[in-house]
C-alpha atoms as a PDB file:
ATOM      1  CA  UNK A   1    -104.348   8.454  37.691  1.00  0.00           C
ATOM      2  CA  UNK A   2    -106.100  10.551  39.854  1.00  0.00           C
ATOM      3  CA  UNK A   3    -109.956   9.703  40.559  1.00  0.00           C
ATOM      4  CA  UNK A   4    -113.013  11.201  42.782  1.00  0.00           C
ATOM      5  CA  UNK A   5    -116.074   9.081  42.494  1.00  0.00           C
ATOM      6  CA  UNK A   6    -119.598  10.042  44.140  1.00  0.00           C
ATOM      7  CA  UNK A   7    -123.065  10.420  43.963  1.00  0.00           C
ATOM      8  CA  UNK A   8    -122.865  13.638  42.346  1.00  0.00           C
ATOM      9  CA  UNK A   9    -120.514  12.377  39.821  1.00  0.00           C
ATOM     10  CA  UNK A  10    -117.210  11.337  38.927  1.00  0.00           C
ATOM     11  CA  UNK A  11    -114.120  13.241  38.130  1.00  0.00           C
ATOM     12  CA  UNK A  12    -110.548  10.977  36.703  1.00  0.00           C
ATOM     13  CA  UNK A  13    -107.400  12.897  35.700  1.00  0.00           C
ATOM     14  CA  UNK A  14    -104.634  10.596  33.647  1.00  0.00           C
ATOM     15  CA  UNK A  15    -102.244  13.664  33.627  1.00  0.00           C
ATOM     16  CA  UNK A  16    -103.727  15.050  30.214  1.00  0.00           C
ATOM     17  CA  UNK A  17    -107.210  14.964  30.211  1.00  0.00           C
ATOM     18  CA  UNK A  18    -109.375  15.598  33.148  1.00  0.00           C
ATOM     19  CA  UNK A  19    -112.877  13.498  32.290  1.00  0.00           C
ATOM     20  CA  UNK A  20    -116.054  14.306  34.174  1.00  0.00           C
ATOM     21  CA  UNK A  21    -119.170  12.017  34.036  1.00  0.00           C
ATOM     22  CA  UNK A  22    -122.623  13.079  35.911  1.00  0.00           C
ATOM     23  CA  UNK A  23    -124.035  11.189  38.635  1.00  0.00           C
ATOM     24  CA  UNK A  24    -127.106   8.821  38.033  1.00  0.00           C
ATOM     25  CA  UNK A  25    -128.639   9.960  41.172  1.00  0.00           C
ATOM     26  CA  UNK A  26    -132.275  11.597  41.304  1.00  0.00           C
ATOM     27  CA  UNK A  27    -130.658  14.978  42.479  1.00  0.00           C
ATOM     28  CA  UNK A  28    -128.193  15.638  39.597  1.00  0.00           C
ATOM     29  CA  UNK A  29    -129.339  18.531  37.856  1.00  0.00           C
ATOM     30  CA  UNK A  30    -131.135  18.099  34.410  1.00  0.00           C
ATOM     31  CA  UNK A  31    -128.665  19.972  32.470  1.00  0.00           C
ATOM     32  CA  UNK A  32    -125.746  17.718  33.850  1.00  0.00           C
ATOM     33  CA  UNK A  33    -127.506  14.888  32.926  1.00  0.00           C
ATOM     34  CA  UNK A  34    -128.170  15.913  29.691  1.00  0.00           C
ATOM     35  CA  UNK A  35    -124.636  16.832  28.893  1.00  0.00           C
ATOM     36  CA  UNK A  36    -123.354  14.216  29.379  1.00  0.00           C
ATOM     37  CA  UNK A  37    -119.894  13.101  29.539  1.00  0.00           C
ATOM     38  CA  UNK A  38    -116.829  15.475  29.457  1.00  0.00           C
ATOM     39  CA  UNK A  39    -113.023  15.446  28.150  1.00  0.00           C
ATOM     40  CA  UNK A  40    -111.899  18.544  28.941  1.00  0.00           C
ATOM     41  CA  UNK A  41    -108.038  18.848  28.001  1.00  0.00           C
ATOM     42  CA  UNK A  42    -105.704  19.912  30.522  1.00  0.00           C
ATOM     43  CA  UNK A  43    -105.122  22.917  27.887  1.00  0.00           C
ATOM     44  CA  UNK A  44    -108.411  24.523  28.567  1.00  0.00           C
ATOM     45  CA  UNK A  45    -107.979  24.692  32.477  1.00  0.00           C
ATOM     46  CA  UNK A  46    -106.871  27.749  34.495  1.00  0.00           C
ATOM     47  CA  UNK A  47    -107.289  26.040  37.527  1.00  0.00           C
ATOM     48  CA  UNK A  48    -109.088  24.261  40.350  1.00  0.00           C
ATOM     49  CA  UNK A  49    -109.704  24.434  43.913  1.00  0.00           C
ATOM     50  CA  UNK A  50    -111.395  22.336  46.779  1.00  0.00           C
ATOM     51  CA  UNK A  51    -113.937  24.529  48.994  1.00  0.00           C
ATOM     52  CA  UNK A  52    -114.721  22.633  52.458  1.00  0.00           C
ATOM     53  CA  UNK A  53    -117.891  23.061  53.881  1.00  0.00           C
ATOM     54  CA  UNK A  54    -119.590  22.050  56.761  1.00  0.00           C
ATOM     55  CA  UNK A  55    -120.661  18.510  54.821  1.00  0.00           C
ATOM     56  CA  UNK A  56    -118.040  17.940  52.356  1.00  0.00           C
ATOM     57  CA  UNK A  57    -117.419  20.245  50.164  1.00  0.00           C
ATOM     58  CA  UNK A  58    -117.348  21.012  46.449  1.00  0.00           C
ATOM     59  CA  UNK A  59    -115.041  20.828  43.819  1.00  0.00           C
ATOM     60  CA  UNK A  60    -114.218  23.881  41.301  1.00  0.00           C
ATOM     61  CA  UNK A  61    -112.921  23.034  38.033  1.00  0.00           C
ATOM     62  CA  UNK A  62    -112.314  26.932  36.423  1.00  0.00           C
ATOM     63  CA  UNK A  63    -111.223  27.280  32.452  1.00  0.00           C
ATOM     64  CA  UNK A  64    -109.638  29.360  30.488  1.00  0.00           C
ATOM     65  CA  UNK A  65    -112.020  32.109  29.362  1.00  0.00           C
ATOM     66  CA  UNK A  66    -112.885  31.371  25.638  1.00  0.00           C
ATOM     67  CA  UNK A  67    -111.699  27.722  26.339  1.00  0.00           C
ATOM     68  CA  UNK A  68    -115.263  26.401  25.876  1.00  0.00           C
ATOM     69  CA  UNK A  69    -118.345  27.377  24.544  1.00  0.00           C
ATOM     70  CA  UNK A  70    -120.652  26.571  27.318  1.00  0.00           C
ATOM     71  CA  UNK A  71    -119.160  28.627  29.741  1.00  0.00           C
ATOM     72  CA  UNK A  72    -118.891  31.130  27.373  1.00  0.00           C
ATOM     73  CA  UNK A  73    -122.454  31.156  26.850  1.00  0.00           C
ATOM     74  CA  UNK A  74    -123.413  31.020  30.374  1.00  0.00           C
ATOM     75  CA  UNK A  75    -120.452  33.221  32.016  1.00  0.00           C
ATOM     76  CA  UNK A  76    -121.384  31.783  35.489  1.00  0.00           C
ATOM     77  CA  UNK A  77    -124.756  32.218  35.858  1.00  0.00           C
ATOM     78  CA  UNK A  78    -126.063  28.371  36.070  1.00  0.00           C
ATOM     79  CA  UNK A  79    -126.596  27.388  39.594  1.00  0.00           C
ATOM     80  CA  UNK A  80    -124.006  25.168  41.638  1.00  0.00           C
ATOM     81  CA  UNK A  81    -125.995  22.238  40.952  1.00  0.00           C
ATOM     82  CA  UNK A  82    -126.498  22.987  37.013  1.00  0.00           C
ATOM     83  CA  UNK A  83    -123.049  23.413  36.603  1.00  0.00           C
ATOM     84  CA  UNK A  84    -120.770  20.727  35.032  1.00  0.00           C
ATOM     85  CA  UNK A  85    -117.507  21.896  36.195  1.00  0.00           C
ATOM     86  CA  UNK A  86    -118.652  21.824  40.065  1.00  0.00           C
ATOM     87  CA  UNK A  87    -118.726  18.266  42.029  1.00  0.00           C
ATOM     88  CA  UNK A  88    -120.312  18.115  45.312  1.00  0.00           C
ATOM     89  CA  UNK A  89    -117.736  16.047  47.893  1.00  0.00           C
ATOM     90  CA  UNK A  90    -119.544  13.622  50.715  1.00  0.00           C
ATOM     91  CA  UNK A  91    -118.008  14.033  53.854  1.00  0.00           C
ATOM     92  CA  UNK A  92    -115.117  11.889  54.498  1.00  0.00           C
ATOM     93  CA  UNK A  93    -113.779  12.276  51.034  1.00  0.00           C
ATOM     94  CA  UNK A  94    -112.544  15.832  51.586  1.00  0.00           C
ATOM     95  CA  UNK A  95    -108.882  14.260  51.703  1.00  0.00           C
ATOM     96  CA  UNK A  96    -109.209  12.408  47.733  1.00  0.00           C
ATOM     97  CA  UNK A  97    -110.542  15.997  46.756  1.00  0.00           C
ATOM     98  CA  UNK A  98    -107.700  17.757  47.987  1.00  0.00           C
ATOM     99  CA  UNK A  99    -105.071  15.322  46.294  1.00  0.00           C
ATOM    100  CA  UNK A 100    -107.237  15.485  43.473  1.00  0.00           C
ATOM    101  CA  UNK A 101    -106.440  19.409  42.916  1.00  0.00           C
ATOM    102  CA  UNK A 102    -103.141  18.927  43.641  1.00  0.00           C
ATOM    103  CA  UNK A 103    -102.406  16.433  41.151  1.00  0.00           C
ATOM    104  CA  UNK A 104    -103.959  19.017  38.510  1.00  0.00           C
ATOM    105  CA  UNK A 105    -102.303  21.539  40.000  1.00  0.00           C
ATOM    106  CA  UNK A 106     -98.656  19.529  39.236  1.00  0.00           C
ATOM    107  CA  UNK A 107     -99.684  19.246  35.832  1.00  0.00           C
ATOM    108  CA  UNK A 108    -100.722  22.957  35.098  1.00  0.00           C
ATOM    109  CA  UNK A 109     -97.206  23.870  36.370  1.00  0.00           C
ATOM    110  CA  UNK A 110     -95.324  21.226  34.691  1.00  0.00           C
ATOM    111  CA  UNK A 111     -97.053  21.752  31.281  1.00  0.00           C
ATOM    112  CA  UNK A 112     -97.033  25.374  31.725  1.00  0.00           C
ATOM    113  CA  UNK A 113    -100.462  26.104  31.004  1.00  0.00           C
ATOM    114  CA  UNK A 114    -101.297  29.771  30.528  1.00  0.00           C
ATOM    115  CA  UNK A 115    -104.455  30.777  32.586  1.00  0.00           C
ATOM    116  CA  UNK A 116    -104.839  33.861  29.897  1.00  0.00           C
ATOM    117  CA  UNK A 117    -107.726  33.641  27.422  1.00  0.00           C
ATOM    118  CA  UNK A 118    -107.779  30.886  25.037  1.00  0.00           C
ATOM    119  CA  UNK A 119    -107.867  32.045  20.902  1.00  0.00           C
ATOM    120  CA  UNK A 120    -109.870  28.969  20.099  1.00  0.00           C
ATOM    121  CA  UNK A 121    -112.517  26.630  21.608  1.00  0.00           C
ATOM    122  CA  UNK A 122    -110.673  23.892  23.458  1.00  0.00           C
ATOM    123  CA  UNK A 123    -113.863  21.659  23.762  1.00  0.00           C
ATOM    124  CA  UNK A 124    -116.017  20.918  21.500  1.00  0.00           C
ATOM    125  CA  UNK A 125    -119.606  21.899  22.883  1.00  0.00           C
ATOM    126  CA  UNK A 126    -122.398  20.055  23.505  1.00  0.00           C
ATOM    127  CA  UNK A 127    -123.810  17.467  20.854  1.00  0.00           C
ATOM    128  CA  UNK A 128    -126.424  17.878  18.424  1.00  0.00           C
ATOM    129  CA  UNK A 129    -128.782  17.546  17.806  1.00  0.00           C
ATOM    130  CA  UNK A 130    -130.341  19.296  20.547  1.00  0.00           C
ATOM    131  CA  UNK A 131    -134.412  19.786  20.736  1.00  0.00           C
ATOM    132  CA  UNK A 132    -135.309  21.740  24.223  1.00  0.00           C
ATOM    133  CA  UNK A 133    -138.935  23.209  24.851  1.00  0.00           C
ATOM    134  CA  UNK A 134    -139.397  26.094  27.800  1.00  0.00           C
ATOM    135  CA  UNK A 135    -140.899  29.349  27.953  1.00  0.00           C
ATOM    136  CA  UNK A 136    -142.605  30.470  25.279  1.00  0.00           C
ATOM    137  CA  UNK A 137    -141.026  28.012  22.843  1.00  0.00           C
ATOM    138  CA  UNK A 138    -139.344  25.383  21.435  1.00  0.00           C
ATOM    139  CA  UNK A 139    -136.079  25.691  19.915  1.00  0.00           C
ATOM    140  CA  UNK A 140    -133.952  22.509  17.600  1.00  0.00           C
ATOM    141  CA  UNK A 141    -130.699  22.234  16.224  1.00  0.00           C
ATOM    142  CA  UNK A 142    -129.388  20.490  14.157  1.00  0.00           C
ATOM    143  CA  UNK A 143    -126.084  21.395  13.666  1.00  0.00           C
ATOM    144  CA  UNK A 144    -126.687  23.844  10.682  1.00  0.00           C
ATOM    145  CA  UNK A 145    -130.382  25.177  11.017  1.00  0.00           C
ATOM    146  CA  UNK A 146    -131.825  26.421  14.405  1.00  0.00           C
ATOM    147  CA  UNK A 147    -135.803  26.463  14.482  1.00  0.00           C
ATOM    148  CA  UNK A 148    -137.898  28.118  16.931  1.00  0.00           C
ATOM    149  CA  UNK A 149    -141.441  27.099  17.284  1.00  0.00           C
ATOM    150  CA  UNK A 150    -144.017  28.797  19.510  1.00  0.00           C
ATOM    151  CA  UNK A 151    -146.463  27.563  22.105  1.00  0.00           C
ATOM    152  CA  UNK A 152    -149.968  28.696  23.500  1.00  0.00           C
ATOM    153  CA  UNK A 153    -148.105  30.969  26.098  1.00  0.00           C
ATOM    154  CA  UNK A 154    -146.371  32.738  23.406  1.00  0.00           C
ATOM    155  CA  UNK A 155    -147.263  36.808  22.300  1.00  0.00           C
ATOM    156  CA  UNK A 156    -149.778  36.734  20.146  1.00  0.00           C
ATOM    157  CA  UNK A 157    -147.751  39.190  18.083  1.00  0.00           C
ATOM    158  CA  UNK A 158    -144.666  37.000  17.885  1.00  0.00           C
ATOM    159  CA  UNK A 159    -146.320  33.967  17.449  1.00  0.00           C
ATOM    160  CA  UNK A 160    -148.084  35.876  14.084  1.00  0.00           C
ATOM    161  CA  UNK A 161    -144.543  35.816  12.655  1.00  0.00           C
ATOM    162  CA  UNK A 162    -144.619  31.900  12.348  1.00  0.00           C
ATOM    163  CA  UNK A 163    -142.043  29.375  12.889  1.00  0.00           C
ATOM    164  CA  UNK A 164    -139.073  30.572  12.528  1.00  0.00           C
ATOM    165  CA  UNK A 165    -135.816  29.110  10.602  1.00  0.00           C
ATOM    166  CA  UNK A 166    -132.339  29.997   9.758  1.00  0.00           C
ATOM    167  CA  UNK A 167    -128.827  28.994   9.325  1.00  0.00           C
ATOM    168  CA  UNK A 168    -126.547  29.228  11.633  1.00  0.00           C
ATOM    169  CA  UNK A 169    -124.408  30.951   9.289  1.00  0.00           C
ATOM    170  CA  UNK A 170    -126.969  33.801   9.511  1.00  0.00           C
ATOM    171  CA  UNK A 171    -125.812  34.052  13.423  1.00  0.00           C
ATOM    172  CA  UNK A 172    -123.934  36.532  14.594  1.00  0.00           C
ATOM    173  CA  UNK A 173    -123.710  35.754  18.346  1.00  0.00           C
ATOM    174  CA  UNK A 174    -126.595  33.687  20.849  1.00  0.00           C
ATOM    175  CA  UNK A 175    -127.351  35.068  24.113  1.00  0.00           C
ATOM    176  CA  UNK A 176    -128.602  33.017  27.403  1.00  0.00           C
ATOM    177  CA  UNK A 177    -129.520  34.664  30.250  1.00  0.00           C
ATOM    178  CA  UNK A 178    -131.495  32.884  33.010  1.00  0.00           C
ATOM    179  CA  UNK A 179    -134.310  34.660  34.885  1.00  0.00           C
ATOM    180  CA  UNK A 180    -134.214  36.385  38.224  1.00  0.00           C
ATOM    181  CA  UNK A 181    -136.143  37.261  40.964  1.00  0.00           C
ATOM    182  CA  UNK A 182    -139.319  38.871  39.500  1.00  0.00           C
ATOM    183  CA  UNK A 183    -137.035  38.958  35.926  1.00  0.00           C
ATOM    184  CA  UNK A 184    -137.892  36.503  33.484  1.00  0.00           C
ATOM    185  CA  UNK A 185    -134.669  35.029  31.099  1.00  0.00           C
ATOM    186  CA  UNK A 186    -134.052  34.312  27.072  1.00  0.00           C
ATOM    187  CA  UNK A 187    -132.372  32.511  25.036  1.00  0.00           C
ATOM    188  CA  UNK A 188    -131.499  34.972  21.760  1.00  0.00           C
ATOM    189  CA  UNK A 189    -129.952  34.416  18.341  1.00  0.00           C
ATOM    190  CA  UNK A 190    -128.804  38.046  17.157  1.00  0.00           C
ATOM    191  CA  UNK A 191    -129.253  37.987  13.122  1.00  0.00           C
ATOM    192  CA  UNK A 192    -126.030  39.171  10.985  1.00  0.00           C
ATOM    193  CA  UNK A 193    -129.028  41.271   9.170  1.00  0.00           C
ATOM    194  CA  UNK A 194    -132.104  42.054  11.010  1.00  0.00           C
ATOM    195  CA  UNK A 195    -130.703  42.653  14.817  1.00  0.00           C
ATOM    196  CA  UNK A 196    -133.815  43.850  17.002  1.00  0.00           C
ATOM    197  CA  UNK A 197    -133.732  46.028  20.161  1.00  0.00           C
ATOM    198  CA  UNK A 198    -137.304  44.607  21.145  1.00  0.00           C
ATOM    199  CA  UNK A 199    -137.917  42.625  24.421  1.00  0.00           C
ATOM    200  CA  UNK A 200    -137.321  38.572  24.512  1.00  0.00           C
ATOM    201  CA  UNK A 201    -141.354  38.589  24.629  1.00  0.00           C
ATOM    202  CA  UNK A 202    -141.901  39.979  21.574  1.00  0.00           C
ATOM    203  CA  UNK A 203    -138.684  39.158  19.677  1.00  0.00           C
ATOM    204  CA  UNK A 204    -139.220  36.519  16.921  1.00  0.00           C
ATOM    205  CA  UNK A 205    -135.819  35.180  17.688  1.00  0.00           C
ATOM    206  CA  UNK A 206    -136.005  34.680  20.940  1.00  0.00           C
ATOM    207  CA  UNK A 207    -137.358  32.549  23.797  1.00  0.00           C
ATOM    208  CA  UNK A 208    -138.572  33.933  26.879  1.00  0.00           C
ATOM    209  CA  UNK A 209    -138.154  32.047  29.930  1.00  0.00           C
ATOM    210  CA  UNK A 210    -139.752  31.898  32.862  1.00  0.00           C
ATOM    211  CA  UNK A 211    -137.473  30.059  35.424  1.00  0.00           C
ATOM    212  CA  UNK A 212    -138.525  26.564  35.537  1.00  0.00           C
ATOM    213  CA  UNK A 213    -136.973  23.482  35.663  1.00  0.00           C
ATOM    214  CA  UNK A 214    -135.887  23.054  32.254  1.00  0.00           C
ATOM    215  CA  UNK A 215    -134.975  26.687  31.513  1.00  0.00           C
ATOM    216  CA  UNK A 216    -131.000  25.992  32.054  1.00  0.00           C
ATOM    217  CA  UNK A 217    -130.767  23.634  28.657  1.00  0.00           C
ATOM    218  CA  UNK A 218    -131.445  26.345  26.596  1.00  0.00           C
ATOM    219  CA  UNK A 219    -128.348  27.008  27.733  1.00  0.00           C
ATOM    220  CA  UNK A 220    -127.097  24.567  26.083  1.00  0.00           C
ATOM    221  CA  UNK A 221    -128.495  25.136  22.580  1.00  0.00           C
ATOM    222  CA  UNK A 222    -126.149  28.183  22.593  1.00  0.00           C
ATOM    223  CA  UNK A 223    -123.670  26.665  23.264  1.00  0.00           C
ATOM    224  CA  UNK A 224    -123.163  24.599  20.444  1.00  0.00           C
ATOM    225  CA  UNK A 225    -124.530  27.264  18.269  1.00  0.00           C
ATOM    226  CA  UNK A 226    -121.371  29.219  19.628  1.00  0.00           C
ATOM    227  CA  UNK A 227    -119.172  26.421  19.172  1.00  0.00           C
ATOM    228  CA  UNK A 228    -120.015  26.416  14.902  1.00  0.00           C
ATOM    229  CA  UNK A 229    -119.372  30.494  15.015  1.00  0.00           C
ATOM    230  CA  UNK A 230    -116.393  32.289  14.843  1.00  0.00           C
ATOM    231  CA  UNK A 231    -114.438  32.237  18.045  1.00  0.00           C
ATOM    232  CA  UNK A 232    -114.753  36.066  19.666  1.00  0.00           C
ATOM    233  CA  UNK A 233    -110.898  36.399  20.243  1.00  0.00           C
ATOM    234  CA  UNK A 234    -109.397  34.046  17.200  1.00  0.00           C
ATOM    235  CA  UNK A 235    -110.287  36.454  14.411  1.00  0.00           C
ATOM    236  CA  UNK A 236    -109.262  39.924  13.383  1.00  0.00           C
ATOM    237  CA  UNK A 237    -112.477  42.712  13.816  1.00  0.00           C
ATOM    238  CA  UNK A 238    -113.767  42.025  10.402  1.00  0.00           C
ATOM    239  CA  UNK A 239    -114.271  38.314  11.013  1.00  0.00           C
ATOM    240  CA  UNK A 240    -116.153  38.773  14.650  1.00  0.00           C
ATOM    241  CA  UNK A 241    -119.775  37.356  14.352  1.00  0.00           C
ATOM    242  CA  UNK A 242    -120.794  40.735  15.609  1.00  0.00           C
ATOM    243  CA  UNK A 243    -119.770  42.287  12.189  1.00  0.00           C
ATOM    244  CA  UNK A 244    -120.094  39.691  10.229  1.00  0.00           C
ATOM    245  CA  UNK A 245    -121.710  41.531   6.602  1.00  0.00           C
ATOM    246  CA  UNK A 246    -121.198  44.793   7.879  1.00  0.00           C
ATOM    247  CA  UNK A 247    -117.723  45.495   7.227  1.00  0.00           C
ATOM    248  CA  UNK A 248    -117.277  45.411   3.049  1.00  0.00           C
ATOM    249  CA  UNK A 249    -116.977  42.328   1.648  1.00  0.00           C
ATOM    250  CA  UNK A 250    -114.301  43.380  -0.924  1.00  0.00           C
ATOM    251  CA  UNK A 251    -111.994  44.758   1.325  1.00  0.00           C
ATOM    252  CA  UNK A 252    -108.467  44.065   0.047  1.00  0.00           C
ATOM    253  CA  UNK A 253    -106.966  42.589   3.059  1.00  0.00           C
ATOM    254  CA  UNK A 254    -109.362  39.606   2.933  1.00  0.00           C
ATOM    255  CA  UNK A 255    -110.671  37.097   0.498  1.00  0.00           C
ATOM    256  CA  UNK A 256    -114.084  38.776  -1.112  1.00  0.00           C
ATOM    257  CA  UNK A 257    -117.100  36.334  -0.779  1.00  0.00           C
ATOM    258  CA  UNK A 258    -116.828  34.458  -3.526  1.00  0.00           C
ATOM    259  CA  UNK A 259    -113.621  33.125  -1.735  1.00  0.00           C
ATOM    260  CA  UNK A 260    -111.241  34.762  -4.545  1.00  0.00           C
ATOM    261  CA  UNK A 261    -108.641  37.572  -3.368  1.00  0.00           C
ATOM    262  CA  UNK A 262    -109.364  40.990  -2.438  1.00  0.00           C
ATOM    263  CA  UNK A 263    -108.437  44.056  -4.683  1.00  0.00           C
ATOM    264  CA  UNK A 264    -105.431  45.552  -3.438  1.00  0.00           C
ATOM    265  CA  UNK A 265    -104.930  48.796  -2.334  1.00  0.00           C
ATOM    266  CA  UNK A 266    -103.569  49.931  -6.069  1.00  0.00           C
ATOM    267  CA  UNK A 267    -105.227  52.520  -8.061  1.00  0.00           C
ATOM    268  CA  UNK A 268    -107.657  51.208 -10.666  1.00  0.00           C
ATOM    269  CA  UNK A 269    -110.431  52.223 -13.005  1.00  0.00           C
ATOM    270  CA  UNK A 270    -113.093  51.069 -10.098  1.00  0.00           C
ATOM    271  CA  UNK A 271    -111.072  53.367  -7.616  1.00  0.00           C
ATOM    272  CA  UNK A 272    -113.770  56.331  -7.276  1.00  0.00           C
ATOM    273  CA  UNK A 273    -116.830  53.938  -7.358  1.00  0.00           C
ATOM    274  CA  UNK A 274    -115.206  52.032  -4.488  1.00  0.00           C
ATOM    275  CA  UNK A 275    -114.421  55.114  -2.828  1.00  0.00           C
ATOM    276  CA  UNK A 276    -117.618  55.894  -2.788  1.00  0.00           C
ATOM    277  CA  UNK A 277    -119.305  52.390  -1.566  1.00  0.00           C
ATOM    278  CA  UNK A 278    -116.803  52.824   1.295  1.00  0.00           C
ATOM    279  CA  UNK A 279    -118.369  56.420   2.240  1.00  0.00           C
ATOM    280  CA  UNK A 280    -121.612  54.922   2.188  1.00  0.00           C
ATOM    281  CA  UNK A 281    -120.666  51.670   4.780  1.00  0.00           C
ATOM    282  CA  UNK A 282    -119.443  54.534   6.885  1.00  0.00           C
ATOM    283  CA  UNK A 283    -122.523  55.999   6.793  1.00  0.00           C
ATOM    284  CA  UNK A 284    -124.200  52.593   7.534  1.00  0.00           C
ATOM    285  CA  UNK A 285    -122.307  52.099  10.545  1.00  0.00           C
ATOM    286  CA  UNK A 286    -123.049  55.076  11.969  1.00  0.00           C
ATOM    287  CA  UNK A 287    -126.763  54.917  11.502  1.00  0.00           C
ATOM    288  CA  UNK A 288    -126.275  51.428  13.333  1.00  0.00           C
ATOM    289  CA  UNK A 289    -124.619  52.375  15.579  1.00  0.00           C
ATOM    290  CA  UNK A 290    -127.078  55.254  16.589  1.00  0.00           C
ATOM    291  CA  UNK A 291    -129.642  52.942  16.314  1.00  0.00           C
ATOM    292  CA  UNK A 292    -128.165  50.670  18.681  1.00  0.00           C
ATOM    293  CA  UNK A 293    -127.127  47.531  16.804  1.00  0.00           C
ATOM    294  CA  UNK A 294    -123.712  48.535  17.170  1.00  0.00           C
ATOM    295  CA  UNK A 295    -122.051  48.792  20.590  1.00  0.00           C
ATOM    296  CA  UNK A 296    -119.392  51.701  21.033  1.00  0.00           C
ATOM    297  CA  UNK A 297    -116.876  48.993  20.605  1.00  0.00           C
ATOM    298  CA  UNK A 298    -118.233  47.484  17.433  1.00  0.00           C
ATOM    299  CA  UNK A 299    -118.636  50.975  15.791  1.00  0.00           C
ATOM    300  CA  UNK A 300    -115.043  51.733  16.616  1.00  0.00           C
ATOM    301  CA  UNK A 301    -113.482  48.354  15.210  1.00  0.00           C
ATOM    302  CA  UNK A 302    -115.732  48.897  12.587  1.00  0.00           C
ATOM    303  CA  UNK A 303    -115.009  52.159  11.754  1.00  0.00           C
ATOM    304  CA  UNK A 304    -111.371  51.569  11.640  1.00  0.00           C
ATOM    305  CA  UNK A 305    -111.702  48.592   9.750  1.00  0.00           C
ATOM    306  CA  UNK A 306    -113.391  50.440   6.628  1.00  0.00           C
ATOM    307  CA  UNK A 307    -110.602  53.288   7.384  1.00  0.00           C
ATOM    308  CA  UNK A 308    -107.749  51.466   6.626  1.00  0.00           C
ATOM    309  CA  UNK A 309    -109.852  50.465   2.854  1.00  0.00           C
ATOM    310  CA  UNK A 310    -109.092  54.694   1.994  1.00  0.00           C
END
């Protein structure tokens, strides 16, 4: 058993599981706080590293990309202090630090541990359910239904639309972005149907953010939103959030919605009108993708997707 305790926090390794807790101390960032505990699995860590510094030092636990949903949603923009995987070290304690690493280190090589990109979420994300109020709004989750309520700062516009409400089986991907310099952040939930090129600020499913203190827990709403979607590398194109009820339904590689089989590729009596429905999502996608709901990336996998239905 390996172990680092201090004011920031405390980090124990038993040789499978490395398990952080957050400090109790005044200074410990909000979001850590709220967090909570962590397991993260020895699976879900590319590595790890002790940086001295002139007092102490800090401790940098990095993951597998796609290993867990937080990090995926943040892709190292929180702030040293915000961030769960960093541990500030008191001075004097630089020497359990370093045999701290290299105890993880030992494992990584003796379980082999790829440091590649991880097909699945290795962690589960944080718990729900998860209330947080910033910016220009209020958004809850409950594990199935994200709600986003508005405040007296919100665009009058926006706030016209009403509360808003959906499924997070309506989602196709959450973005977080924190603000900078003059820049204000948002938290967004991209629609599978009703995607919208307009600015956080007047975007009914988003929250604009204005950089204060509580603006990094939104961060933590999408995460666990991302953690009940599809993982972005664990799925073939047609499955990616992204696409989710753009690519046909009945194609006959996959199961059609109803959960029963697809087609086949055989000839058939519906053969022309399906010919034709698969003309017309062609057409679809490229008027999205013009439109710029679409990336170039998504039209392509897309595109090829439908393709292969000829």
């Amino acid at each position: 058993m390996a172990e680092i305790l201090q004011k920031d926090g405390t980090w124990a390794f038993d040789g499978d599981t490395i398990r952080i807790v957050p400090g109790r101390e005044r200074g410990v960032h909000l979001l850590r706080q709220t967090l909570g505990e962590l397991a993260v699995p020895l699976a879900a860590v590319a590595g790890i590293a002790f940086e001295p510094g002139r007092k102490g030092g800090r401790l940098r636990l990095r993951l597998r990309d796609g290993a867990d949903p937080l990090a995926q949603a943040t892709r190292g923009r929180l702030p040293d202090g915000a961030d769960p995987y960093q541990l500030a070290v008191e001075p004097g304690r630089t020497g359990v630090a370093e045999y701290f690493v290299d105890e993880v280190r030992n494992a990584l090589l003796l379980e082999q541990v790829p440091e590649g990109p991880a097909d699945r979420y290795l962690l589960p994300g944080p718990a729900v359910p998860l209330s947080v109020g910033a910016g220009d709004g209020t958004v809850s989750f409950d594990g199935e239904w994200v709600r986003l309520e508005w405040n007296w700062k919100t665009e009058e516009g926006k706030k016209s639309a009403g509360t808003r409400t959906f499924a997070v089986a309506d989602v196709a991907t959450v973005e977080w972005l924190p603000s900078h310099g003059l820049e204000n952040g948002y938290l967004r939930f991209v629609l599978v149907m009703g995607a919208t090129k307009a600015p956080p600020k007047h975007d009914p499913h988003a929250i604009e953010l204005y950089g204060f203190k509580k603006d990094p827990l939104m961060a933590l709403v999408a995460a666990a939103v991302l953690a009940r979607l599809p993982h972005p590398s664990g799925a073939g194109a047609a499955d990616r959030p992204a696409l989710a009820g753009i690519l046909p339904a009945d194609a006959p590689a996959t199961a059609g919605t109803d959960g029963s089989p697809g087609s086949g590729s055989g000839s058939g009596s519906g053969s022309g009108s399906d010919h034709d429905a698969l003309l017309r999502r062609l057409r679809e996608l490229g008027e999205l993708h013009r439109s710029g709901i679409l990336t170039d990336e998504e039209f392509a996998a897309a595109k090829q997707a439908v393709l292969k239905r000829f």
